[in-house]
N, C-alpha and C. Protein backbone atom coordinates (compact mmCIF):
# COMPACT_ATOMS: atom_id res chain seq x y z
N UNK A 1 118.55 117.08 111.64
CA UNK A 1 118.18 116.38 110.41
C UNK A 1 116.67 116.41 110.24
N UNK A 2 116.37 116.82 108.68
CA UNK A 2 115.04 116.90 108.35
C UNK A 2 114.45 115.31 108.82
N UNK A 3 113.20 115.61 109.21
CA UNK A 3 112.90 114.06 109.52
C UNK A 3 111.08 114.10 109.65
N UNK A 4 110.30 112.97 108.33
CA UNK A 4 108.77 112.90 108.35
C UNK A 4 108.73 111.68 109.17
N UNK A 5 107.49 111.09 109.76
CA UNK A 5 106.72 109.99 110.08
C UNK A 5 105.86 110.17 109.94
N UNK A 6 105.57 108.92 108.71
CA UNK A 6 103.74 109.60 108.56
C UNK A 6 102.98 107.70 108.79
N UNK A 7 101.92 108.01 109.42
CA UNK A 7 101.21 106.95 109.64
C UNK A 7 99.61 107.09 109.86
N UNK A 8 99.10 106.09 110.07
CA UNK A 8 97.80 105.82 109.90
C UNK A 8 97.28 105.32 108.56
N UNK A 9 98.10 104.73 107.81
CA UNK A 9 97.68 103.68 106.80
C UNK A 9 96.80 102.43 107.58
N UNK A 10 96.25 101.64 106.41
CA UNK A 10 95.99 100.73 106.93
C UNK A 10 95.08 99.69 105.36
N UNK A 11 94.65 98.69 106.01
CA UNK A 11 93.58 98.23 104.82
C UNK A 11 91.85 98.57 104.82
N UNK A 12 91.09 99.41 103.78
CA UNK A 12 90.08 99.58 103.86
C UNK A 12 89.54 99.38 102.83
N UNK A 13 87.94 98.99 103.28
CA UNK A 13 86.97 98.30 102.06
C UNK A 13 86.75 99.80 101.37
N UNK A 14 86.22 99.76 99.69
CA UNK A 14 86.03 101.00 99.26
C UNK A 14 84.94 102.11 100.28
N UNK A 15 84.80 102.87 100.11
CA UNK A 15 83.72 103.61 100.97
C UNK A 15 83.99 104.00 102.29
N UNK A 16 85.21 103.15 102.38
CA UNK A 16 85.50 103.56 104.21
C UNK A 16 86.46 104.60 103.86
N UNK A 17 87.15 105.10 105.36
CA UNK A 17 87.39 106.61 105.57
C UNK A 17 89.48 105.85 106.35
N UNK A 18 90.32 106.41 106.30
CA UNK A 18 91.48 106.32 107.07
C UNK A 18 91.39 107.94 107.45
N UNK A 19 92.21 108.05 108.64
CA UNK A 19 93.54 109.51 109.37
C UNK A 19 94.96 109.52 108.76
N UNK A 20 95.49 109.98 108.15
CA UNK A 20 97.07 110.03 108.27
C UNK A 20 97.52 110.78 108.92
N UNK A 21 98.99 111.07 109.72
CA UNK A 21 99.40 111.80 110.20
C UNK A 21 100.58 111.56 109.58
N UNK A 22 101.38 113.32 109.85
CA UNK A 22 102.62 112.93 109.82
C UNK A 22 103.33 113.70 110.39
N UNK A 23 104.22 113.47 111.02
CA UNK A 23 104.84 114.08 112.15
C UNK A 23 106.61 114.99 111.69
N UNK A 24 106.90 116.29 112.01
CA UNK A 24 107.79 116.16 111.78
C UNK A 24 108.79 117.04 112.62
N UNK A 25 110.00 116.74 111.98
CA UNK A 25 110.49 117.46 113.04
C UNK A 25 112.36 118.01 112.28
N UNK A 26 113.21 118.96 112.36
CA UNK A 26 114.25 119.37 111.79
C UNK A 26 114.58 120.46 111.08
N UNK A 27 113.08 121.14 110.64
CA UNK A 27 113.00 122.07 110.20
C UNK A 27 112.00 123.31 110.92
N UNK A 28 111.07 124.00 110.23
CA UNK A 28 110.55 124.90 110.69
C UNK A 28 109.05 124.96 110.40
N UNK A 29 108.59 123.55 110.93
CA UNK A 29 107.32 123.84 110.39
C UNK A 29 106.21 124.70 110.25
N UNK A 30 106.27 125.71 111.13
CA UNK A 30 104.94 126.55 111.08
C UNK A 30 105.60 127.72 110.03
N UNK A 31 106.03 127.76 109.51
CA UNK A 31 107.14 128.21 108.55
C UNK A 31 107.01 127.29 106.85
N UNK A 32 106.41 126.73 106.70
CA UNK A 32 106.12 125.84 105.59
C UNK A 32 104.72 125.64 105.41
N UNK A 33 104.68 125.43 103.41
CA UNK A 33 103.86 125.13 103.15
C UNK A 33 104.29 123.75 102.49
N UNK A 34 102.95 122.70 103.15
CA UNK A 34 103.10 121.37 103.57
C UNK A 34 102.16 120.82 102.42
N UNK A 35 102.84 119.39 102.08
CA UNK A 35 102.32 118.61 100.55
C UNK A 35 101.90 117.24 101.22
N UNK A 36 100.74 116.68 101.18
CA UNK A 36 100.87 115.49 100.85
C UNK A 36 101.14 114.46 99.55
N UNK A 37 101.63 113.37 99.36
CA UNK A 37 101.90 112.82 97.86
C UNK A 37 101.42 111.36 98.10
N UNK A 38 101.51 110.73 96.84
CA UNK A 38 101.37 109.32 97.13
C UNK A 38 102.14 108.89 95.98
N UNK A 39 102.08 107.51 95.93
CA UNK A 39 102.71 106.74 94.31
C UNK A 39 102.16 105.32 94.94
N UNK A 40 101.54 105.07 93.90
CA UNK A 40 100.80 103.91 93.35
C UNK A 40 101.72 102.46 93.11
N UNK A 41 101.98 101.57 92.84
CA UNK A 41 102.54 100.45 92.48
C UNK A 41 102.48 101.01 90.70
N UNK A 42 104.35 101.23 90.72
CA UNK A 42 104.62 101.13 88.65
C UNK A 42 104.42 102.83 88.87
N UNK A 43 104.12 103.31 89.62
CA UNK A 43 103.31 104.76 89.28
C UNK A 43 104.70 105.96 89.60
N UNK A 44 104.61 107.14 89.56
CA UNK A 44 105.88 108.47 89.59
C UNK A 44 104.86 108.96 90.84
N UNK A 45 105.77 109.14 91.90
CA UNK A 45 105.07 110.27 92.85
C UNK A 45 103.85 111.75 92.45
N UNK A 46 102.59 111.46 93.04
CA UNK A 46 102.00 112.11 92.58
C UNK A 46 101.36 113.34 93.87
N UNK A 47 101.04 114.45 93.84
CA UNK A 47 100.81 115.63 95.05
C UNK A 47 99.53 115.64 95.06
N UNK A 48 98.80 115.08 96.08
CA UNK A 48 97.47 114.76 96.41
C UNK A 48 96.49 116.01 96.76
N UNK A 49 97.54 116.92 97.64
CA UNK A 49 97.07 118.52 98.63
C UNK A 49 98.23 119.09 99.09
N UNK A 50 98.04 120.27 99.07
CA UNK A 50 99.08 121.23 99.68
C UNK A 50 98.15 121.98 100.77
N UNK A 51 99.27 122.74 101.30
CA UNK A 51 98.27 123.20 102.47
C UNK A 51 98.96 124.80 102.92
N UNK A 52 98.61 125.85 103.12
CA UNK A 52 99.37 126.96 103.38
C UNK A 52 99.83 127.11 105.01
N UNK A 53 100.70 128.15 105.00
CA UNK A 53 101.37 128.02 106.17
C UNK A 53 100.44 128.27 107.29
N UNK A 54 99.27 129.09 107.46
CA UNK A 54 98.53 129.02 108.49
C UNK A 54 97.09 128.33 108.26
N UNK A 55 97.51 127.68 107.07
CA UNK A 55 96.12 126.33 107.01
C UNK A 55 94.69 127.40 106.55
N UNK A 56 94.71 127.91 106.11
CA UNK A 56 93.63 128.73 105.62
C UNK A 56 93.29 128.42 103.94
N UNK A 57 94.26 128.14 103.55
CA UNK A 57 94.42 127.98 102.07
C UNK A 57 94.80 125.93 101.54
N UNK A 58 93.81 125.92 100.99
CA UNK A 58 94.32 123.93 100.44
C UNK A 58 94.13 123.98 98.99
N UNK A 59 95.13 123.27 98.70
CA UNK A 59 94.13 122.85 97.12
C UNK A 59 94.80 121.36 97.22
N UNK A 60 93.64 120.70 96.12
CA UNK A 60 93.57 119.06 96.06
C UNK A 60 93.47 118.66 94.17
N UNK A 61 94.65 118.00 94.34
CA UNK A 61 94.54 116.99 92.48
C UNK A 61 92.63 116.52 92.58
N UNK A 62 92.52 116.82 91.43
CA UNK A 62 90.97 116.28 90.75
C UNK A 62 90.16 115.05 91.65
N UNK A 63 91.29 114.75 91.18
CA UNK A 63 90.86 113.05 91.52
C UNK A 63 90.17 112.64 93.43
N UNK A 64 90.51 113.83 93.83
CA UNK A 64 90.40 113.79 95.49
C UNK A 64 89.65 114.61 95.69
N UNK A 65 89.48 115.66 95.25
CA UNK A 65 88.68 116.68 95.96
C UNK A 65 87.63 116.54 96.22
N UNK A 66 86.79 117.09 97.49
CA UNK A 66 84.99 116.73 97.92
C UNK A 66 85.92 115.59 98.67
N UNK A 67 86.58 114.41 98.79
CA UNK A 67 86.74 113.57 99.69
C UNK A 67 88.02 113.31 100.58
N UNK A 68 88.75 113.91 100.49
CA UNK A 68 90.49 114.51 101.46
C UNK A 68 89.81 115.53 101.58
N UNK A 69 90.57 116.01 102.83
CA UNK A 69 90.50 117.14 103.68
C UNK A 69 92.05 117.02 104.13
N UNK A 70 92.92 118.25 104.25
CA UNK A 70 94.17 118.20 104.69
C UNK A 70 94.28 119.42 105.58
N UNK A 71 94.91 119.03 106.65
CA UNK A 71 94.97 119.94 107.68
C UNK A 71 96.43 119.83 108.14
N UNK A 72 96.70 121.20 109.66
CA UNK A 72 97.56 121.05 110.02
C UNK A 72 97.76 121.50 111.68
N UNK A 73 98.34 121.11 112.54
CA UNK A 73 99.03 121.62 113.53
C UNK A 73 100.24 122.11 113.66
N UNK A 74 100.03 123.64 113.70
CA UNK A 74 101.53 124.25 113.65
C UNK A 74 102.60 124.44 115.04
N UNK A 75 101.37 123.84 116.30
CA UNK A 75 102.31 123.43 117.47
C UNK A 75 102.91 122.26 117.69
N UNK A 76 101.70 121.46 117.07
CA UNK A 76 102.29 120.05 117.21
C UNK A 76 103.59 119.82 115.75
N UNK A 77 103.61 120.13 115.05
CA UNK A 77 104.47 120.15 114.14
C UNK A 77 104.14 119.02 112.92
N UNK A 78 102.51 118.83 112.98
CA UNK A 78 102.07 117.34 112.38
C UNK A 78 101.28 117.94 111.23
N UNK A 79 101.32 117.12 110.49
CA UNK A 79 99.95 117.34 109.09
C UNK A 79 99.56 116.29 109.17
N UNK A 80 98.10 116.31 108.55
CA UNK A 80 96.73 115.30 108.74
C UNK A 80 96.15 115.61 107.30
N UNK A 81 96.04 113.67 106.98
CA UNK A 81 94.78 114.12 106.03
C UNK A 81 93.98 112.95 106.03
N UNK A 82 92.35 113.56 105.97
CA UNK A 82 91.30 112.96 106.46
C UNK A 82 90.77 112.48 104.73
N UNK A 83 90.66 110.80 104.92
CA UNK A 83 90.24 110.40 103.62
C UNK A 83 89.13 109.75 103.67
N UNK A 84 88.12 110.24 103.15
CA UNK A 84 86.64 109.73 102.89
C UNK A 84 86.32 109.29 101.81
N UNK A 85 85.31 108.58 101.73
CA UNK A 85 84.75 107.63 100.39
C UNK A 85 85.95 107.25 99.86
N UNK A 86 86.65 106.55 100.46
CA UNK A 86 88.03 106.11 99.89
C UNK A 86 87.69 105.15 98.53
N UNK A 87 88.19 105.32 97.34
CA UNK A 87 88.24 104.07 95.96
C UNK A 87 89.49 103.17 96.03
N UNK A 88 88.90 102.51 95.14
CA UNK A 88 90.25 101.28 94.74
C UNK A 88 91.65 101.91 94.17
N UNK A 89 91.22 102.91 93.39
CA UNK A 89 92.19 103.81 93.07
C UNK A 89 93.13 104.52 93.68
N UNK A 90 92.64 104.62 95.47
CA UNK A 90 93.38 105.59 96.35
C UNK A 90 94.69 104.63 96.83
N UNK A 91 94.59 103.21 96.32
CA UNK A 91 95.76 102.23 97.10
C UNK A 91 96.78 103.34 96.61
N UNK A 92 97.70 103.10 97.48
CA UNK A 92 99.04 103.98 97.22
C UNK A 92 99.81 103.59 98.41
N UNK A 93 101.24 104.33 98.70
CA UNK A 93 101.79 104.51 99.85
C UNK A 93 101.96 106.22 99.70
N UNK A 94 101.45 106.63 100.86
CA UNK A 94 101.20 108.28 101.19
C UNK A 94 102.48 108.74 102.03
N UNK A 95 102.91 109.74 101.23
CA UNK A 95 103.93 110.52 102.04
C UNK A 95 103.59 112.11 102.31
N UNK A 96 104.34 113.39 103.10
CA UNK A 96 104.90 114.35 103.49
C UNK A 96 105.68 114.96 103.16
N UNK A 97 105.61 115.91 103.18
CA UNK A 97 106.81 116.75 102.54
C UNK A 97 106.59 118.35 102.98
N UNK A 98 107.51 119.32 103.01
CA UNK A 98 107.63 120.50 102.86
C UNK A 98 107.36 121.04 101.22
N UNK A 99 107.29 122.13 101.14
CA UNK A 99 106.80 122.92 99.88
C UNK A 99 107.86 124.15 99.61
N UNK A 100 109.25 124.07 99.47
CA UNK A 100 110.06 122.70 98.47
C UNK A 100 110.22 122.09 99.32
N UNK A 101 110.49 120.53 98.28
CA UNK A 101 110.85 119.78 99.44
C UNK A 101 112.26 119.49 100.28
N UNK A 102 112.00 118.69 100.81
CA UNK A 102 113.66 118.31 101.57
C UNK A 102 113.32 117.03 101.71
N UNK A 103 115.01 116.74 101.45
CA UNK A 103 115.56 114.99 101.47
C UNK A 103 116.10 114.34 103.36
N UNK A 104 115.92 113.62 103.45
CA UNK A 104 115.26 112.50 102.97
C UNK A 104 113.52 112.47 103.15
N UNK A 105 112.83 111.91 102.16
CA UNK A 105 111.52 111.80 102.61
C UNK A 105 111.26 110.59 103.38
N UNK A 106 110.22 110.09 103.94
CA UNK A 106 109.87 109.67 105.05
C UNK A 106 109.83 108.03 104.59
N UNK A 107 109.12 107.07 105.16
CA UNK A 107 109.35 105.66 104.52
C UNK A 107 107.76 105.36 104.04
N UNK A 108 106.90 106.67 104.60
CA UNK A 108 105.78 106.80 103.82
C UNK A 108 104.43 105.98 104.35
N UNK A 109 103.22 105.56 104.47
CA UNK A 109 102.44 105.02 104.95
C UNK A 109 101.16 103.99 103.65
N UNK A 110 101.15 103.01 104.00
CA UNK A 110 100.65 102.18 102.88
C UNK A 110 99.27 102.21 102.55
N UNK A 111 98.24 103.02 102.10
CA UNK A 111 97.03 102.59 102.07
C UNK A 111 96.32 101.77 100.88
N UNK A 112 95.79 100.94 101.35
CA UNK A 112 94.79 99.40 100.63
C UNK A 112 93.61 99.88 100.64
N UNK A 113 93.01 99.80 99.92
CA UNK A 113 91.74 99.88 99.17
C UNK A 113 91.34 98.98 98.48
N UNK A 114 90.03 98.07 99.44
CA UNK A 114 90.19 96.94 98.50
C UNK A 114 88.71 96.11 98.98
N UNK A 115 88.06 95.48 98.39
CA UNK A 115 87.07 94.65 98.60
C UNK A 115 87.31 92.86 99.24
């Protein structure tokens, strides 16, 4: 069974930085190209970065780029994304995914942004 864990949420003042990870395992990861997403409170799932199968290639929604960085380990079977100058705007809960995806997705990781 397809299966994400993604963590390293947490609460941060604007300007500070979180890690996410997410771990997975059921499929073929070094074999995939890997998405991070988020959704906001009221908001539709939105795709933050993708990442290519040997991590050479990223692209990032507007709104992030210059401050995410998304990476990957294709032994460890994990994706990472490094969030800097974090805004109020970045609150969300952040998920994982394959590129297409597969069900079920993960229970996702909460990040606060907040003064």
């Amino acid at each position: 069974q397809v299966q994400f864990v993604e963590s390293g949420g947490g609460l941060v003042e604007p300007g500070g930085s979180l890690r996410l990870s997410c771990a997975t395992s059921g499929f073929i990861f070094s074999r995939s190209f890997m998405n991070w997403y988020r959704q906001a409170p009221g908001m539709g799932r939105e795709l933050v970065a993708w990442i290519s199968i040997e991590g050479d290639s990223t692209t990032y929604t507007r709104s992030v780029k210059g401050r995410f960085t998304i990476s990957r380990d294709n032994d460890k079977g994990t994706l990472y994304l490094q969030m800097n100058n974090l805004r109020v705007e970045d609150t969300a809960v952040y998920y994982c995914n394959a590129q297409p995806n597969y069900a079920p997705w993960g229970q996702g990781t909460q990040v606060t942004v907040s003064s």
